[in-house]
C-alpha atoms as a PDB file:
ATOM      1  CA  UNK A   1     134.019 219.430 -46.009  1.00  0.00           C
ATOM      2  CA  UNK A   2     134.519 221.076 -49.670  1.00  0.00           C
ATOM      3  CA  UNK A   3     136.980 223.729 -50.189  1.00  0.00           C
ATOM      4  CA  UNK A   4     136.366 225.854 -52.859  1.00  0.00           C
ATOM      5  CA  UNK A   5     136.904 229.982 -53.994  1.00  0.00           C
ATOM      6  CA  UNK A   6     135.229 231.877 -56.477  1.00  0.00           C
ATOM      7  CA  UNK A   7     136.828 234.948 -57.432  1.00  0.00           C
ATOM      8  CA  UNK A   8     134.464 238.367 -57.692  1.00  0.00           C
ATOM      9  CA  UNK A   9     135.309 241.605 -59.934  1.00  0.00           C
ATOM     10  CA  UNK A  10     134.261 244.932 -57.622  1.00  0.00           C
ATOM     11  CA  UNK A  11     130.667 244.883 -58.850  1.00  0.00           C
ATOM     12  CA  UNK A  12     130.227 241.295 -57.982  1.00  0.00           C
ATOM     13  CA  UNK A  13     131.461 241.647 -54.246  1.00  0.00           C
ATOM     14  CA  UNK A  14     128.846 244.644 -53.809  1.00  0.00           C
ATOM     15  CA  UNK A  15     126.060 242.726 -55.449  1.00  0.00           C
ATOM     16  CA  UNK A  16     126.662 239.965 -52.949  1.00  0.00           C
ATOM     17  CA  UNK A  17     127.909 242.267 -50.308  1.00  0.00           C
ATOM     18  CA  UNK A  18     124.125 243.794 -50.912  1.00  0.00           C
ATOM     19  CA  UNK A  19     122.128 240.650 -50.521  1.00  0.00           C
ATOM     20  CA  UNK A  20     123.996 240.058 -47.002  1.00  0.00           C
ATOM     21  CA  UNK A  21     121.460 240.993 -43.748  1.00  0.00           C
ATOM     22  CA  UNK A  22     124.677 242.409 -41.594  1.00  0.00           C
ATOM     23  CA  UNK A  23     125.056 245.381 -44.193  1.00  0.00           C
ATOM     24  CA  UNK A  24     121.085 245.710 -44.685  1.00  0.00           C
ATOM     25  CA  UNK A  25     120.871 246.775 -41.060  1.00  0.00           C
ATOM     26  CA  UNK A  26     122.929 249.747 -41.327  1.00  0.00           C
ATOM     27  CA  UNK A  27     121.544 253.456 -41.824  1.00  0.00           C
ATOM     28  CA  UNK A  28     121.525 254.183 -45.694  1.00  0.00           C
ATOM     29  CA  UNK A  29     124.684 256.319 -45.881  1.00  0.00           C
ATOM     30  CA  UNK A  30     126.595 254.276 -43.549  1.00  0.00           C
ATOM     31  CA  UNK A  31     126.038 251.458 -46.324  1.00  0.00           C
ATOM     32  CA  UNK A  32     126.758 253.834 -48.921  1.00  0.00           C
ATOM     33  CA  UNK A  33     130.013 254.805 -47.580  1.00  0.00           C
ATOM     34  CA  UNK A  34     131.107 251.617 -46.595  1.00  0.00           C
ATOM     35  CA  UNK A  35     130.386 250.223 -49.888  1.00  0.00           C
ATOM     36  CA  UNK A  36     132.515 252.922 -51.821  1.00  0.00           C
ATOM     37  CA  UNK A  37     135.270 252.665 -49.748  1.00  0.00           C
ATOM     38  CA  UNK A  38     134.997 248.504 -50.099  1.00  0.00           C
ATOM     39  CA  UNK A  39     134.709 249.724 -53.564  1.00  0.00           C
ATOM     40  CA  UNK A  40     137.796 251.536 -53.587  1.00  0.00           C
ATOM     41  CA  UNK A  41     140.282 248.857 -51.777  1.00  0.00           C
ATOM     42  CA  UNK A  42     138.963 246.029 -53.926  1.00  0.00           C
ATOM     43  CA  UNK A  43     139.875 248.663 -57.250  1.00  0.00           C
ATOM     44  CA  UNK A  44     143.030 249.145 -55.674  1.00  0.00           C
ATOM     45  CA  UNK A  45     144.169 245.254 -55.650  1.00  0.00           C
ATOM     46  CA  UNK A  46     143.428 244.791 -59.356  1.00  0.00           C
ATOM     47  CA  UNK A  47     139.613 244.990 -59.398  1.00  0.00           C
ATOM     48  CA  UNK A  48     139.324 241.501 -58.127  1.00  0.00           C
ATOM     49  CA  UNK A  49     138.701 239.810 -55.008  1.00  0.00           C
ATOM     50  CA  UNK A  50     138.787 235.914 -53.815  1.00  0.00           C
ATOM     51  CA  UNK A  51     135.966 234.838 -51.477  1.00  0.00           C
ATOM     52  CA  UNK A  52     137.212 231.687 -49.442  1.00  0.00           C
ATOM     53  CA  UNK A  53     134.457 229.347 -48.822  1.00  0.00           C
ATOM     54  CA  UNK A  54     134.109 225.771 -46.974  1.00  0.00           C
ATOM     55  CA  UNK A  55     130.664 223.583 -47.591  1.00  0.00           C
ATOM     56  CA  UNK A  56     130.280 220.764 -45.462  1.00  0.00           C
ATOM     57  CA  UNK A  57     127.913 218.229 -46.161  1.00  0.00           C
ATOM     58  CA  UNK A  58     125.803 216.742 -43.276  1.00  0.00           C
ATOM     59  CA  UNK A  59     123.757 213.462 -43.336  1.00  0.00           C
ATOM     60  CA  UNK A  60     121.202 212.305 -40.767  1.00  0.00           C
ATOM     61  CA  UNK A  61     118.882 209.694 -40.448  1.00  0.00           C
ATOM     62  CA  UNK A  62     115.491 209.878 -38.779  1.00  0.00           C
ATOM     63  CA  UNK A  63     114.256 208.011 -35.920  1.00  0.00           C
ATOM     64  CA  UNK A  64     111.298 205.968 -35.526  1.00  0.00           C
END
């Protein structure tokens, strides 16, 4: 397992927030609203956000 962070100004986190399927699936204004008020909190802490992350690496070999 690999720890790592990568920290995301308020644009960032709504580009990637954008590309994610959970957000897709809601009704266009929901979205919209959601994403300003993300907008807003994420302005409020300093404009800057931390996204956690673990990778983990798995290995297999195949079977004859």
């Amino acid at each position: 397992a690999y720890a790592w962070s990568e920290t995301l100004d308020t644009a960032g986190f709504l580009a990637l927030a954008g590309t994610r399927s959970c957000y897709n699936l809601l009704p266009p204004a929901q979205r919209a609203a959601l994403f300003a008020a993300l907008a807003q909190a994420i302005d409020r802490l300093g404009g800057r956000i931390e996204m956690a992350y673990e990778t983990h690496l798995h290995m297999a070999q195949k079977l004859d």
